[in-house]
N, C-alpha and C. Protein backbone atom coordinates (compact mmCIF):
# COMPACT_ATOMS: atom_id res chain seq x y z
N UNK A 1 0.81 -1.18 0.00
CA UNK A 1 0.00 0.00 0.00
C UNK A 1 0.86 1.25 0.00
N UNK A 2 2.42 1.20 0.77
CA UNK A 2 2.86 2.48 0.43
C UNK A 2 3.52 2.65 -0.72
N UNK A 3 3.75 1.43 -1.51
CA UNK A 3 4.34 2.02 -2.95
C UNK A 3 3.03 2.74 -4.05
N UNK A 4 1.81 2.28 -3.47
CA UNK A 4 1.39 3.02 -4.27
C UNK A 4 0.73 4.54 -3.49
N UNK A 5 0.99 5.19 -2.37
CA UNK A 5 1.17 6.47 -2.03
C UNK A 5 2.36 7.35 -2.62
N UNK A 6 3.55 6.49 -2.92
CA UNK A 6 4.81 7.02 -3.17
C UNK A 6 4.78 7.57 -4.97
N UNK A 7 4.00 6.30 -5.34
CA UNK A 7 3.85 6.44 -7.08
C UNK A 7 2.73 7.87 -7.22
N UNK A 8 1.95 7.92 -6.39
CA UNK A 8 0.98 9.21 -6.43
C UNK A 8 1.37 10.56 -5.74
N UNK A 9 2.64 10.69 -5.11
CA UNK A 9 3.10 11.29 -4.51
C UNK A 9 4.47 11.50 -5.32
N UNK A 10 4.74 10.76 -5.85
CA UNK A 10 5.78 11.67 -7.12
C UNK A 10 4.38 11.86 -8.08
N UNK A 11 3.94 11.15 -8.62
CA UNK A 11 2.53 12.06 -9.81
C UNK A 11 2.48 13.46 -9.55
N UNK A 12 2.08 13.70 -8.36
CA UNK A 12 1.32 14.63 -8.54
C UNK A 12 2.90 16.14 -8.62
N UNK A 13 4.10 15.22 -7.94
CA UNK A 13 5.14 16.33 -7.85
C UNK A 13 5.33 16.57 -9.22
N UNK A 14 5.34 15.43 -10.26
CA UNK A 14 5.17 15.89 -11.40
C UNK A 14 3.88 16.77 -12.12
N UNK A 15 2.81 16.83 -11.67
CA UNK A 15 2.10 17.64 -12.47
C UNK A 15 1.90 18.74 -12.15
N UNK A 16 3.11 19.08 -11.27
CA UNK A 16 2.89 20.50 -10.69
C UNK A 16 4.45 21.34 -10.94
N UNK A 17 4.47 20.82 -12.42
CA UNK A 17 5.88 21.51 -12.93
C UNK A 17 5.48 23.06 -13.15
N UNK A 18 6.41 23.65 -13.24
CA UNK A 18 5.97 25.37 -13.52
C UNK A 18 5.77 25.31 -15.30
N UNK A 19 5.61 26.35 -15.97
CA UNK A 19 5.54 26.81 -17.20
C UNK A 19 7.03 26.42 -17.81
N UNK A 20 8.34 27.09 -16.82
CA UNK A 20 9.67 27.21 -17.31
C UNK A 20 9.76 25.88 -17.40
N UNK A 21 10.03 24.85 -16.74
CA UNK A 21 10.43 23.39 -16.46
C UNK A 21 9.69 22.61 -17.40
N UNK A 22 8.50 23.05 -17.66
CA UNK A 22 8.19 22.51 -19.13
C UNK A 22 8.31 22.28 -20.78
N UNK A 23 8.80 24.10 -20.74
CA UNK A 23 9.65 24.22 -21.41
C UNK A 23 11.00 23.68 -21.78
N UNK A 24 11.91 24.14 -20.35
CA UNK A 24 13.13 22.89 -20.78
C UNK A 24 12.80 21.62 -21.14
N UNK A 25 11.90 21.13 -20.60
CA UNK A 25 11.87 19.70 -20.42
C UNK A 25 11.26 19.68 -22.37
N UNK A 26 10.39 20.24 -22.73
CA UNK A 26 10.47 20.51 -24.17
C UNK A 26 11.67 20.20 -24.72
N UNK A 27 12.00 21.46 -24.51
CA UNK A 27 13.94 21.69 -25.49
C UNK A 27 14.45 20.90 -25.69
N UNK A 28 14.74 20.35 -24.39
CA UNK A 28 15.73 19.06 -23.94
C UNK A 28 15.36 17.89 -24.67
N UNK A 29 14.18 17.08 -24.75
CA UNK A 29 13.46 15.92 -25.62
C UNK A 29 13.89 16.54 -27.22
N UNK A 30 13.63 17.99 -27.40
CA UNK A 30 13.51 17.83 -29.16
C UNK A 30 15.17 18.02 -29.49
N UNK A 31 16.12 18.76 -28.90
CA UNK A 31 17.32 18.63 -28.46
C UNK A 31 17.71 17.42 -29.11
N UNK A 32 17.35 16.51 -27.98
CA UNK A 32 17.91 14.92 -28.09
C UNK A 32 17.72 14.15 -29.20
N UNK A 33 16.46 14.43 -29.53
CA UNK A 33 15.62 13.62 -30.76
C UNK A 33 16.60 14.12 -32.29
N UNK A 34 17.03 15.54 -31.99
CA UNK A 34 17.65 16.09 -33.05
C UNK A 34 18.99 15.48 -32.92
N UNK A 35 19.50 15.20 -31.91
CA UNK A 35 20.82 14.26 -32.05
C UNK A 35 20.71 13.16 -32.57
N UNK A 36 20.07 12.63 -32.32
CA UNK A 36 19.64 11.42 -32.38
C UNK A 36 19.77 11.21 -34.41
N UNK A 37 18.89 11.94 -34.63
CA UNK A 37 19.13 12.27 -36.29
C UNK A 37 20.01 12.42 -36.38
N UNK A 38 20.73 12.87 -36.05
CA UNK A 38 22.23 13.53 -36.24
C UNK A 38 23.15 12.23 -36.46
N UNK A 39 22.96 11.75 -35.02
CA UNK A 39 23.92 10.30 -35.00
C UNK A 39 23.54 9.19 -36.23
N UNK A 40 21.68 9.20 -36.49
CA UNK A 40 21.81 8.16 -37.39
C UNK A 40 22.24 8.41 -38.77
N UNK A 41 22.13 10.15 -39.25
CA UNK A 41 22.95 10.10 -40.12
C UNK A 41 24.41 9.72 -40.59
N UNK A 42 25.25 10.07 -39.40
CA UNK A 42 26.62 9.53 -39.40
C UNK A 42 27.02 8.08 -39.67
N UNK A 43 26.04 7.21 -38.75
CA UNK A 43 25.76 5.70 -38.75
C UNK A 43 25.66 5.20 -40.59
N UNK A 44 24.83 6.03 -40.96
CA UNK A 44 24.43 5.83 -42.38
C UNK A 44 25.56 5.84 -43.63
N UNK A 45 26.03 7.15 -43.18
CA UNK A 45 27.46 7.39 -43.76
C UNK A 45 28.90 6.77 -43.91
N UNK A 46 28.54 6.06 -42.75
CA UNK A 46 29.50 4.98 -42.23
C UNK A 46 30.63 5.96 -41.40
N UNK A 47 30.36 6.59 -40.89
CA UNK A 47 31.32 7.85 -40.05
C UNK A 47 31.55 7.05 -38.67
N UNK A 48 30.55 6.61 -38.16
CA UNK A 48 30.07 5.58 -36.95
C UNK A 48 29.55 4.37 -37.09
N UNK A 49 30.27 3.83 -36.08
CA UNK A 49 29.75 2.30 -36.83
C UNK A 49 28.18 2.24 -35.94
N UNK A 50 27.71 1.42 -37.00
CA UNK A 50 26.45 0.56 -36.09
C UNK A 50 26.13 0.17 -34.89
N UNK A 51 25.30 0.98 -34.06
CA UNK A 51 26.04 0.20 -32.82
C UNK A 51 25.39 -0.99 -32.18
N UNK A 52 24.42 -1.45 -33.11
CA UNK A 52 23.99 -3.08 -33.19
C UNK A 52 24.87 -4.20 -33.38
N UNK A 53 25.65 -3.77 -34.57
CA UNK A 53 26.36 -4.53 -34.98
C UNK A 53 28.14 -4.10 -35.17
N UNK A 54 28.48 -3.03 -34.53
CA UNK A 54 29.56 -2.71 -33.92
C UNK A 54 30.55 -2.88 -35.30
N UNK A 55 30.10 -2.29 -36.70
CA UNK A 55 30.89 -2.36 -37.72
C UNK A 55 30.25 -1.09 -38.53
N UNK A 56 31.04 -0.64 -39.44
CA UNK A 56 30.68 0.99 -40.61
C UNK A 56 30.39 0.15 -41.59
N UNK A 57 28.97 0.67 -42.00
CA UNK A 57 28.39 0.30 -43.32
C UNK A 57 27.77 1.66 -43.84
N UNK A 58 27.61 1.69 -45.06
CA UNK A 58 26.50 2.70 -45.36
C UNK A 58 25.29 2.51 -45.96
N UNK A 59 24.22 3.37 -46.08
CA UNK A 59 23.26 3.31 -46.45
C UNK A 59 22.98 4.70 -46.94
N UNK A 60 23.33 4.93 -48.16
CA UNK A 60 22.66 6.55 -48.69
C UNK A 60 21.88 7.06 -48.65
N UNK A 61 20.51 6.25 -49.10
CA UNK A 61 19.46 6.13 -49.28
C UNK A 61 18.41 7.04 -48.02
N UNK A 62 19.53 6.01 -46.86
CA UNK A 62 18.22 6.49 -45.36
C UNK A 62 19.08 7.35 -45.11
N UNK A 63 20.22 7.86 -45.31
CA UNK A 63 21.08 9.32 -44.96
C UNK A 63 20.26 10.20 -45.54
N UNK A 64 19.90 10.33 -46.58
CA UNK A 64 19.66 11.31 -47.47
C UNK A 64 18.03 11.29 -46.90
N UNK A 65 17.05 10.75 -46.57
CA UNK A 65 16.00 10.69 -46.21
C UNK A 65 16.09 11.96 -45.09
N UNK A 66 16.95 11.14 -43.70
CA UNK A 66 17.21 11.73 -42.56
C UNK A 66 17.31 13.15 -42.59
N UNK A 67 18.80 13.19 -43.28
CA UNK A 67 18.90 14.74 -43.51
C UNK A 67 17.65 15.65 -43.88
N UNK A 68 17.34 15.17 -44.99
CA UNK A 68 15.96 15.55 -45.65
C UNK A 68 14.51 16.10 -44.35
N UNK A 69 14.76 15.22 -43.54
CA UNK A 69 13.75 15.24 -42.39
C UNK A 69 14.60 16.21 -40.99
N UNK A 70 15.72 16.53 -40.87
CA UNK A 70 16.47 17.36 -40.11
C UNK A 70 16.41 18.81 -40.60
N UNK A 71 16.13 19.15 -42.13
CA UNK A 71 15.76 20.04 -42.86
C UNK A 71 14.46 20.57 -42.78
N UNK A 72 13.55 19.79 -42.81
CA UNK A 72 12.16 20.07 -43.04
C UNK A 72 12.10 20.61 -41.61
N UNK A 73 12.49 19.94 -40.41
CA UNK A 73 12.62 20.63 -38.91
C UNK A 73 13.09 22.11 -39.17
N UNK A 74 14.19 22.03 -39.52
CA UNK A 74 14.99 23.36 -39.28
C UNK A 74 14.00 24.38 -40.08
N UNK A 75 13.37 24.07 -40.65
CA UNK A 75 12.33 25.20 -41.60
C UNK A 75 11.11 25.59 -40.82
N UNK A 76 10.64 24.19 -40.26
CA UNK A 76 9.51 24.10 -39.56
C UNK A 76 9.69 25.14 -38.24
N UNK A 77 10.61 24.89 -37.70
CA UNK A 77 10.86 25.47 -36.34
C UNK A 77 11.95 27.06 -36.42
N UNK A 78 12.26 27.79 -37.61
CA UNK A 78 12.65 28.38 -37.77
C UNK A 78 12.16 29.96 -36.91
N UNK A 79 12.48 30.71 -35.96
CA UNK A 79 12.24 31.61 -35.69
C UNK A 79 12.03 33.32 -36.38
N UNK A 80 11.02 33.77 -36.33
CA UNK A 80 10.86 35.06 -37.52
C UNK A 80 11.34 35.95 -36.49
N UNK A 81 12.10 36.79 -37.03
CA UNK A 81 12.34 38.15 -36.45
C UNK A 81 11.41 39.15 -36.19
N UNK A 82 11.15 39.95 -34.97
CA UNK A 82 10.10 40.91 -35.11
C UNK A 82 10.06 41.55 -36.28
N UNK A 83 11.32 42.11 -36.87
CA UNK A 83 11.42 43.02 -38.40
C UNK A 83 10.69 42.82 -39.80
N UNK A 84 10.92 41.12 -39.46
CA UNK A 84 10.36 40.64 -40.68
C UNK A 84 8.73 40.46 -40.91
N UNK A 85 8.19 40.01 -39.58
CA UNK A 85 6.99 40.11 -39.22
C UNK A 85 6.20 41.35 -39.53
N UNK A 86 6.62 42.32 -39.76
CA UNK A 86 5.80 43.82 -39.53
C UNK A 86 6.29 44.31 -41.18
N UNK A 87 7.33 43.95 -41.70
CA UNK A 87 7.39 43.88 -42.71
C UNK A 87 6.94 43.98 -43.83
């Protein structure tokens, strides 16, 4: 019975994050996720090996996808300047 006071007693410490801490906690996940692309492009390239199979192979094909999809982000999430906005 007290593990489940303890599991509802972190819950709720979690749902009582502020605005800021959500934010990071944002950043930080899309941050990572963007590495993450990052790394499997390299993997692809054969820059890094596999780390399934602990050897460099390439694959162009899903490099060029990836990138492709690290791009479409960087457009997507691109910040406008007030200047340009009023513009």
């Amino acid at each position: 019975m007290e593990d489940a006071k303890e599991v509802t007693k972190d819950k709720g410490a979690a749902e009582s994050k502020t605005c800021e801490e959500e934010i990071y906690s944002a950043t930080f996940a899309f941050s990572t996720f963007l590495l993450s692309l990052s790394t499997s492009v390299l993997v692809c390239l054969g820059e890094l090996p596999d780390p399934l199979k602990n050897e460099k192979s390439t694959n162009l094909p899903l490099a060029k996808q990836t990138i492709g999809i690290i791009e479409m982000l960087k457009e997507k999430t691109k910040v406008i300047s007030p200047k340009k906005r009023t513009g």
